[in-house]
C-alpha atoms as a PDB file:
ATOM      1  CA  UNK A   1    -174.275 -83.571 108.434  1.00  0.00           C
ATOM      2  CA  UNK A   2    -174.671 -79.746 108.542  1.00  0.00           C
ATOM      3  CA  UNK A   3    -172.211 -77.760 106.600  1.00  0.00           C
ATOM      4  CA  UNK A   4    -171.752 -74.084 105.513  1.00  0.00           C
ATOM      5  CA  UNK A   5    -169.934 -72.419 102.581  1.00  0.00           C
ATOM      6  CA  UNK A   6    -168.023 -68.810 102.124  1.00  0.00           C
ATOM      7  CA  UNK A   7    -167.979 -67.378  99.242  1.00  0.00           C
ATOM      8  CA  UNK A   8    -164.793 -69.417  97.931  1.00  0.00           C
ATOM      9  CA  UNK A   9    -166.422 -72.836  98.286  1.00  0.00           C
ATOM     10  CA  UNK A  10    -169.844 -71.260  96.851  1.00  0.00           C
ATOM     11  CA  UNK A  11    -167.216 -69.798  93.354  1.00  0.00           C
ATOM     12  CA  UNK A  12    -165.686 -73.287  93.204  1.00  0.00           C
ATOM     13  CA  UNK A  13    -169.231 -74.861  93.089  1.00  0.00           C
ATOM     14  CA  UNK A  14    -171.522 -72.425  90.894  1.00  0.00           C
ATOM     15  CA  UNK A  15    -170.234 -70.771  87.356  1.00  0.00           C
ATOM     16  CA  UNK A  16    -171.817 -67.449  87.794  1.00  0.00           C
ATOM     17  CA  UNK A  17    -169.836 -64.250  89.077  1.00  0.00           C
ATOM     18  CA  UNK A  18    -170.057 -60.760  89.870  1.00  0.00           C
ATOM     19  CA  UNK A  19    -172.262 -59.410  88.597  1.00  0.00           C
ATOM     20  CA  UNK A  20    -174.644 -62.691  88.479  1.00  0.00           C
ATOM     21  CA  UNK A  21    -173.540 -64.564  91.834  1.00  0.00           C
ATOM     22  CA  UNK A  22    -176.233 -63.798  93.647  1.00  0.00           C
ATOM     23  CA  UNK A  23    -175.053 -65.911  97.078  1.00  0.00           C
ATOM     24  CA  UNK A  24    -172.747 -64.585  99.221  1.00  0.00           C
ATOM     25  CA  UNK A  25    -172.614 -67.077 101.669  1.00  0.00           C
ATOM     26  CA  UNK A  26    -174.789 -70.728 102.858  1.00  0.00           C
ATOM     27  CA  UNK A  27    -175.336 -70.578 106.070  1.00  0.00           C
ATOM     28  CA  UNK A  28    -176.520 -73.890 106.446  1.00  0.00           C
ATOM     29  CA  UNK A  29    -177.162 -76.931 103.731  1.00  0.00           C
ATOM     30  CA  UNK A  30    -177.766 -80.542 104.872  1.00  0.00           C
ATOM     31  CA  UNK A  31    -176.843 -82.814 101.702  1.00  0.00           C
ATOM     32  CA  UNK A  32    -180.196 -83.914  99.666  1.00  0.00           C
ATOM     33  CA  UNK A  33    -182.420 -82.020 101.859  1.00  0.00           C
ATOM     34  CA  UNK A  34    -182.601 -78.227 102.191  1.00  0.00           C
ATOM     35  CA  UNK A  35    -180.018 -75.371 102.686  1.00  0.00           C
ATOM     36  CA  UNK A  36    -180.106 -71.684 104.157  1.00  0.00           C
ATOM     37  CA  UNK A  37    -178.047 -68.944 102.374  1.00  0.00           C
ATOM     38  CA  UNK A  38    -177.892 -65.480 101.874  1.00  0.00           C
ATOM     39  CA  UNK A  39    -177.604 -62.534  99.811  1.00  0.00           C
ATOM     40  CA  UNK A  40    -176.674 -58.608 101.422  1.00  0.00           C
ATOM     41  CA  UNK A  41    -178.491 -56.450  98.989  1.00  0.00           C
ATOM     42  CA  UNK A  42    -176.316 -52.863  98.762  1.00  0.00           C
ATOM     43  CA  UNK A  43    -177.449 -49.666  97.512  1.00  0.00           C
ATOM     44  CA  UNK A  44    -173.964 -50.337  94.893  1.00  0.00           C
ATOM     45  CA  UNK A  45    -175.752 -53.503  93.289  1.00  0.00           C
ATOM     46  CA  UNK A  46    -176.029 -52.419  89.735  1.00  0.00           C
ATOM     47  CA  UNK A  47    -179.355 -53.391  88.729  1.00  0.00           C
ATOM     48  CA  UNK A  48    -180.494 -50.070  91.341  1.00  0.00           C
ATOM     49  CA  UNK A  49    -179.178 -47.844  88.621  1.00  0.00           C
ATOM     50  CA  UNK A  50    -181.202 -48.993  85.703  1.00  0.00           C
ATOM     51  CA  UNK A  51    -184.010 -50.171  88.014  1.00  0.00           C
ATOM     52  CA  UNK A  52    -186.174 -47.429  89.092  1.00  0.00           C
ATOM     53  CA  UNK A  53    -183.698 -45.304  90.530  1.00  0.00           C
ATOM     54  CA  UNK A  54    -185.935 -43.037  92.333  1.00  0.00           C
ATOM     55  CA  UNK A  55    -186.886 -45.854  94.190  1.00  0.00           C
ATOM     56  CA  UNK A  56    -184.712 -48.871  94.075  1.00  0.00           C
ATOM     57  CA  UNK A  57    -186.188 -52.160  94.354  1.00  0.00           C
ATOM     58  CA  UNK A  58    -184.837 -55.321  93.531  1.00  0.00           C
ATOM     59  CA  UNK A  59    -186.054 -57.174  90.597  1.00  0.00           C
ATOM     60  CA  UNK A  60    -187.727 -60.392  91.262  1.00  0.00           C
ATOM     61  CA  UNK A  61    -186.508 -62.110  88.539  1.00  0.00           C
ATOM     62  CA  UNK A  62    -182.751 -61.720  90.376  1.00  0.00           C
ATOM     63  CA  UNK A  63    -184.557 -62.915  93.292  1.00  0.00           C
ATOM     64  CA  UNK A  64    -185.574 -65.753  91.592  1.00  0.00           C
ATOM     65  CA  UNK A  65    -182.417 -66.322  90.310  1.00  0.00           C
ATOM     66  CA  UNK A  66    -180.646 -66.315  93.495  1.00  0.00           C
ATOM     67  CA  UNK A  67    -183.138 -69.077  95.090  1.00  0.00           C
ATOM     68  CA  UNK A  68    -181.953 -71.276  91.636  1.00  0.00           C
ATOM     69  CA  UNK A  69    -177.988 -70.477  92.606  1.00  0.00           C
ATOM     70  CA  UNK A  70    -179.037 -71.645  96.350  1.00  0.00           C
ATOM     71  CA  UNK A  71    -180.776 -74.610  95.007  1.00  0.00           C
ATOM     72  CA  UNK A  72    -177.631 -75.577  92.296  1.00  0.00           C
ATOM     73  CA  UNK A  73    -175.809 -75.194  95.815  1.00  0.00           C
ATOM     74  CA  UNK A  74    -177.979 -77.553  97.609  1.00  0.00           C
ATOM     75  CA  UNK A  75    -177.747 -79.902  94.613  1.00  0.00           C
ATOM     76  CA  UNK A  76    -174.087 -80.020  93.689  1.00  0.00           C
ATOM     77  CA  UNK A  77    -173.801 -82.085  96.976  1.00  0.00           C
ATOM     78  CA  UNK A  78    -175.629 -84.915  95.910  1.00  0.00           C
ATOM     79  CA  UNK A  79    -174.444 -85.256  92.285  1.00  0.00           C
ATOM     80  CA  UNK A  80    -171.082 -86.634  91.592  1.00  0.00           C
ATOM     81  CA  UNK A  81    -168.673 -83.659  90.629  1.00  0.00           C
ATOM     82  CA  UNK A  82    -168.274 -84.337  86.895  1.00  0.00           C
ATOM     83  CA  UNK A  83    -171.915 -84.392  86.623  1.00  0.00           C
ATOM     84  CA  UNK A  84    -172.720 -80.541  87.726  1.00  0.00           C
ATOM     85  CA  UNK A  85    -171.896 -78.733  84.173  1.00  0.00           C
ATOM     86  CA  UNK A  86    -174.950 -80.677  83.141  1.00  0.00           C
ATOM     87  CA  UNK A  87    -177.604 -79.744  85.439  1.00  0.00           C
ATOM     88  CA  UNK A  88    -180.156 -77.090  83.911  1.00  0.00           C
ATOM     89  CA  UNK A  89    -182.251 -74.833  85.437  1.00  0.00           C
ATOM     90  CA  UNK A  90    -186.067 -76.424  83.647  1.00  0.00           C
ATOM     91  CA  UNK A  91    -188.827 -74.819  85.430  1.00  0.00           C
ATOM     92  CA  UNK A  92    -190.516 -72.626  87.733  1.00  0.00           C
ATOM     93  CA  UNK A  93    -194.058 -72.607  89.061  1.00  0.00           C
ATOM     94  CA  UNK A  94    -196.086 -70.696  91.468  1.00  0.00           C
ATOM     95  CA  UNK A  95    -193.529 -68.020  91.625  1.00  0.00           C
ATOM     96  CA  UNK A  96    -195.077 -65.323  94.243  1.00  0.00           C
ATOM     97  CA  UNK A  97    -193.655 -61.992  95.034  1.00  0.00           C
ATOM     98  CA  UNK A  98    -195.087 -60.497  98.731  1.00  0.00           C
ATOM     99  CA  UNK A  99    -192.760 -57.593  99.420  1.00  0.00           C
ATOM    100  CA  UNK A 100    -190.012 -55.380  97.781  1.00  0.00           C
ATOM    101  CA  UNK A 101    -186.936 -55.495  98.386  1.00  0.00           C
ATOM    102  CA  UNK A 102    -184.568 -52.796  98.741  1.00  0.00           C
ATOM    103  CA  UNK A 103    -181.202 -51.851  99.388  1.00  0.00           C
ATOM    104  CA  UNK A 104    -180.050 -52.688 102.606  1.00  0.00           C
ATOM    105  CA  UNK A 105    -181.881 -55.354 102.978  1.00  0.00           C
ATOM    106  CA  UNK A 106    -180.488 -59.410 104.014  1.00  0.00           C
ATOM    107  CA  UNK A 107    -181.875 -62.170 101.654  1.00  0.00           C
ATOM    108  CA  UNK A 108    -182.483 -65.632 103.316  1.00  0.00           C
ATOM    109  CA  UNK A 109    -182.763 -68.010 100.779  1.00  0.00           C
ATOM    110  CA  UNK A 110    -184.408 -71.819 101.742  1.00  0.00           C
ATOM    111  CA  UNK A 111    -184.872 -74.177  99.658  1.00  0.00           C
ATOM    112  CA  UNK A 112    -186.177 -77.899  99.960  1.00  0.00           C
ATOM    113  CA  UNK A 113    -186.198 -80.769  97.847  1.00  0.00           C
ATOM    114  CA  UNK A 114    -189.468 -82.278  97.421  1.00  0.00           C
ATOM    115  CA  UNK A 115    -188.631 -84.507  94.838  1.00  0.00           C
ATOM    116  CA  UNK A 116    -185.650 -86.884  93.334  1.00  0.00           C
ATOM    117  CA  UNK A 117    -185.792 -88.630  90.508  1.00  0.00           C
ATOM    118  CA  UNK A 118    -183.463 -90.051  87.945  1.00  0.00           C
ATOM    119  CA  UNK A 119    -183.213 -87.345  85.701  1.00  0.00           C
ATOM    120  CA  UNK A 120    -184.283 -84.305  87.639  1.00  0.00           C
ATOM    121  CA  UNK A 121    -185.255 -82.696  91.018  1.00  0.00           C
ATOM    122  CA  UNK A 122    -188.046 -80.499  92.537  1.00  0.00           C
ATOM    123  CA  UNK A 123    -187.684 -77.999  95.277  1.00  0.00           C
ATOM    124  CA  UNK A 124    -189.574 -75.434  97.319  1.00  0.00           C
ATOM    125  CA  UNK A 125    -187.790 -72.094  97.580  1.00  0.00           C
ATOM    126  CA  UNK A 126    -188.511 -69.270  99.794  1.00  0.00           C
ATOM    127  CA  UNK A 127    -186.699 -66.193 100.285  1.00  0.00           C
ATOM    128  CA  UNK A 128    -186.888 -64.290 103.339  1.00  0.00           C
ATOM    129  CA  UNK A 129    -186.299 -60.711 105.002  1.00  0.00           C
ATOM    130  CA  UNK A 130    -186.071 -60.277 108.766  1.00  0.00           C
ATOM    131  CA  UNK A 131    -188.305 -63.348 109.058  1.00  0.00           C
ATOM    132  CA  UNK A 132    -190.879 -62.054 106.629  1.00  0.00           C
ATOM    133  CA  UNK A 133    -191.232 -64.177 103.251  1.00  0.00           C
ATOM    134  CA  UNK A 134    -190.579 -61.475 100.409  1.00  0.00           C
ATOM    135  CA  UNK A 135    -191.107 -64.409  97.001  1.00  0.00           C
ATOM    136  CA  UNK A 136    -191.205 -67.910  96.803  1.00  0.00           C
ATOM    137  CA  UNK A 137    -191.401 -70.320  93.721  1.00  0.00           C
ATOM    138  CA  UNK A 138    -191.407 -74.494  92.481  1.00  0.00           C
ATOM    139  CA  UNK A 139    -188.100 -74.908  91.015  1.00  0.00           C
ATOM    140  CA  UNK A 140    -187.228 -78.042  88.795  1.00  0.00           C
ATOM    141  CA  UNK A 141    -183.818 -78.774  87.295  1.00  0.00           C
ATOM    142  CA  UNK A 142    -182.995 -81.791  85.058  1.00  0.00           C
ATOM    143  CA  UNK A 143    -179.665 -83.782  84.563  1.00  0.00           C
ATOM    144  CA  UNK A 144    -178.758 -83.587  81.001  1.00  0.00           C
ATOM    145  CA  UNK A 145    -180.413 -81.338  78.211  1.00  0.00           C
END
């Protein structure tokens, strides 16, 4: 079953808040598989004001970040509610970054799971801008620390 989230659903689910929620809404997540959701990236974000000003640019490792809040989305649905204050963020591989990204600019966050097992999960993440791929990354997360 397809569902979506607003941003009340998404600050009931994930800890993180302004300035750190990096998802504004899911447009799409289908429990245990993958999920769609975005980020609106505005010239008021305050990373542009430490961040080369002259020429703002996202930093990746927000980017990043956002594609783990999008994937702690995507796995909140398949973990039993008590369980989500111990799932860790444990790993990232492959991370690539094509393309800046600048103010004005819609993130599209996907992410897949490629793997389940006991203890932990693997996904794909890719994060998108007008249908070109701007970063994507392996991202593991464990049950437990």
């Amino acid at each position: 079953m397809k569902k979506s989230y607003n941003i009340d659903t998404i600050s009931r689910i994930l800890p993180h808040r302004y300035p750190f929620l990096l998802v504004d809404r899911v447009l799409e997540v289908i429990p245990g598989e993958r999920i769609r959701a975005l980020k609106n990236v505005t010239v008021n974000e305050p990373f542009f004001m430490g961040h080369l000003p002259e020429n703002p640019v996202m930093p990746g490792v927000l980017i990043i970040e956002g594609m783990v809040q999008a994937g702690a989305l995507l796995f909140s649905e398949i973990l039993p509610r008590e369980k989500h204050g111990d799932v860790c963020f444990s790993g990232i591989d492959k991370a690539r970054f094509r393309k800046t990204v600048i103010p004005g600019d819609q993130l599209i966050y996907e992410v897949v799971i490629t793997r389940r097992h006991s203890r932990g999960i693997m996904m794909n993440a890719k994060t998108c801008v007008d249908g070109t791929c701007v970063a994507q990354a392996r991202l593991m997360a464990i049950i437990g620390g």
